[in-house]
Every structure is written in structure tokens, then in C-alpha cells.
Protein backbone atom coordinates (compact mmCIF):
# COMPACT_ATOMS: atom_id res chain seq x y z
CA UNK A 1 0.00 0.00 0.00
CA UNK A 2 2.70 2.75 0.92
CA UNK A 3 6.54 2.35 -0.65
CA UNK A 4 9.28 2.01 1.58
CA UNK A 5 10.46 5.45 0.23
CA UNK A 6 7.45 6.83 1.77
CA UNK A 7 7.68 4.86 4.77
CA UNK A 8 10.98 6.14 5.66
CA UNK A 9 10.58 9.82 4.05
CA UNK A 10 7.32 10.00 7.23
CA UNK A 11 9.00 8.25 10.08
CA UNK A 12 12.19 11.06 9.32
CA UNK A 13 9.50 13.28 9.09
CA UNK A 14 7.72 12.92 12.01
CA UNK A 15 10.72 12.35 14.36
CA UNK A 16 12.26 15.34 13.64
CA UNK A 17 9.08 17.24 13.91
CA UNK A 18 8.88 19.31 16.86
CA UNK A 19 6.93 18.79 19.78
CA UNK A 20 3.52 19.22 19.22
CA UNK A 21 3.82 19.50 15.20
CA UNK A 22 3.83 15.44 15.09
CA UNK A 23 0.03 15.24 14.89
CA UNK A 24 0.37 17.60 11.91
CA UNK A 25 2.13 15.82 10.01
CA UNK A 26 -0.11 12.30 11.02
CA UNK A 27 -3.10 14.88 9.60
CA UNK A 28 -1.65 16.24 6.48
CA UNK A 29 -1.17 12.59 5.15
CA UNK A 30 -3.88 10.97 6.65
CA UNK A 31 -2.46 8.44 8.89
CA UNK A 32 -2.07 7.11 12.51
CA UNK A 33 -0.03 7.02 15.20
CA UNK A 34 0.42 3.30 14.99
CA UNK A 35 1.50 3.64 11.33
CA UNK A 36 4.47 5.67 12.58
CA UNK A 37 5.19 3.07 15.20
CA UNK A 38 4.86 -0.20 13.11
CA UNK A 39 7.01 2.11 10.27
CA UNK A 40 9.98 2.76 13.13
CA UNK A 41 10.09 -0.43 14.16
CA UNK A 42 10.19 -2.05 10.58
CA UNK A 43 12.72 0.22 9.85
CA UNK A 44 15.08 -0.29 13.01
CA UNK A 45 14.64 -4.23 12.59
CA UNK A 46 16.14 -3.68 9.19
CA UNK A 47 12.99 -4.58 7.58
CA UNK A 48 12.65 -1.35 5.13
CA UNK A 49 15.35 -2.53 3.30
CA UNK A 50 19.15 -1.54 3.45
CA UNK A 51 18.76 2.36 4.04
CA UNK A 52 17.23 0.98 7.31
CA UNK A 53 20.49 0.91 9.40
CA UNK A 54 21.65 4.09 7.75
CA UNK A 55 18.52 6.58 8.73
CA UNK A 56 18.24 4.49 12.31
CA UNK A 57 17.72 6.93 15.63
CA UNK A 58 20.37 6.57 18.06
CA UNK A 59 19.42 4.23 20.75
CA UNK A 60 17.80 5.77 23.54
CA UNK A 61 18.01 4.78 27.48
CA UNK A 62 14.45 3.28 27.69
CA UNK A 63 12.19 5.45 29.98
CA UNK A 64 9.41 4.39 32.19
CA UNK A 65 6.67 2.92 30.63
CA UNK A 66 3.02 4.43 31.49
CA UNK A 67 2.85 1.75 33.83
CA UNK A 68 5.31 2.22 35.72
CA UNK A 69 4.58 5.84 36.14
CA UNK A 70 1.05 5.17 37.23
CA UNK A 71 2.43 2.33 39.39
CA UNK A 72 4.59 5.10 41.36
CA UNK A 73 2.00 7.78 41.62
CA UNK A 74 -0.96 5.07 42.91
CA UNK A 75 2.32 4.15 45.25
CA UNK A 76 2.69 7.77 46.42
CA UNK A 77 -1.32 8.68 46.93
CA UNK A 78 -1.33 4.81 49.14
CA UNK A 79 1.81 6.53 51.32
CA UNK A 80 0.22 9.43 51.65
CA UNK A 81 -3.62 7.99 52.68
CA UNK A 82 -1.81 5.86 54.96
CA UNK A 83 -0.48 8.84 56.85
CA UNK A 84 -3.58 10.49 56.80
CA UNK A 85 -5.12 7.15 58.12
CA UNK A 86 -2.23 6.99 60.96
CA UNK A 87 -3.52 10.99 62.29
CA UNK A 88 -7.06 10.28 61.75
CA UNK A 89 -6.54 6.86 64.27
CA UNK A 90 -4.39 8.70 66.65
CA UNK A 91 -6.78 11.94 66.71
CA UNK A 92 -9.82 9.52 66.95
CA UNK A 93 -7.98 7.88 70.33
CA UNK A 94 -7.24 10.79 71.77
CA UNK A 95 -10.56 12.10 71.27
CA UNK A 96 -12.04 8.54 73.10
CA UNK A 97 -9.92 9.38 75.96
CA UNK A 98 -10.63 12.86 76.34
CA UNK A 99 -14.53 11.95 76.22
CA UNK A 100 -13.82 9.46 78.81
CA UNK A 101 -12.01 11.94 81.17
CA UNK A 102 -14.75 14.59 81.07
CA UNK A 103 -17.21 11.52 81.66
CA UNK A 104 -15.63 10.38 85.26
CA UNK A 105 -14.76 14.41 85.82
CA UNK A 106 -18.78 15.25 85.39
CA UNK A 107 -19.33 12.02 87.45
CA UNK A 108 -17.32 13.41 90.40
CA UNK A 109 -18.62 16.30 90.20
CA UNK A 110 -21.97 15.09 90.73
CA UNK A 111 -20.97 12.79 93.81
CA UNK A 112 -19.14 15.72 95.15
CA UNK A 113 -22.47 17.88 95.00
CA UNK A 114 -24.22 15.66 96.98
């Protein structure tokens, strides 16, 4: 359906786009993401033919996945609601014990009176 030319001509295209141009260019020629992303890795497998090793991007240290960035923030908001959890407990027993000392002060005071 598209050449290899074409192939490769778009994935150049589109990675040296700048940020927040890349859409355009998915737009102007009607295509998708996932084009792009089957294209690249066609390309850096060797499988666009012999130009493929020659117009490769520099490998790149692998960043998180969107996983694992979801994984840490869920991680931080549980640290966090656990802390809350801790001062809500501790607030709550404090709170039991100070109702119970008024109780037996209001009960003395009573016996006193009489």
C-alpha cells in the first residue's frame, strides 16, 4: 500500500518534527499514530530494506513505561492515605480518651455535689 520510500521519508519526518507539530504531520497525510510506530520499528529491525540501518535513531536509554509511572503515583497517593489514616486513628484515640475523662470528671462532680 505505501513504498518504503514513503515509509521512511514520514518516520524522518515525524521524528524530527517538533513537539507538538507530530500530529500535523499524522493529519496532512492521513495516517495514525500506529503507522508511525509499526514504520519505526520495521525500519530499526532492518525490515525497510538496506537504508534501514543508515537513517536508524540513536538508541535511547528506555524510559518508564506508562505503567510504571502510574504504578509510582498510585504508590505515592497509598503513602500518603496511609499517613492520613495513621492521624485520623491517633486523633480519633485521643478524642475517646478525652470523652472518657470529662465523663468520670462530670461524674465526680456530681458525687461531690451531693
Amino acid at each position: 500500500m505505501f513504498s518504503t520510500a514513503y515509509k521512511l521519508r514520514i518516520v524522518t519526518e515525524y521524528e524530527n518534527a517538533p513537539h507538538g507539530e507530530k500530529g500535523a504531520v499524522l493529519r496532512r497525510e492521513g495516517l495514525f499514530s500506529s503507522h508511525v510506530v509499526e514504520w519505526t520499528r520495521a525500519r530499526d529491525a532492518g525490515a525497510l530494506g538496506g537504508a534501514g540501518a543508515a537513517v536508524r535513531a540513536p538508541e535511547r536509554k528506555p524510559g518508564k513505561s506508562a505503567e510504571q509511572v502510574e504504578l509510582e503515583k498510585l504508590r505515592r497517593e497509598n503513602e500518603r492515605l496511609k499517613a492520613r489514616l495513621a492521624t485520623t486513628e491517633t486523633a480519633l484515640d485521643i478524642m475517646g480518651k478525652a470523652r472518657a475523662l470529662l465523663q468520670q470528671v462530670s461524674e465526680r462532680a456530681d458525687f461531690d455535689q451531693q
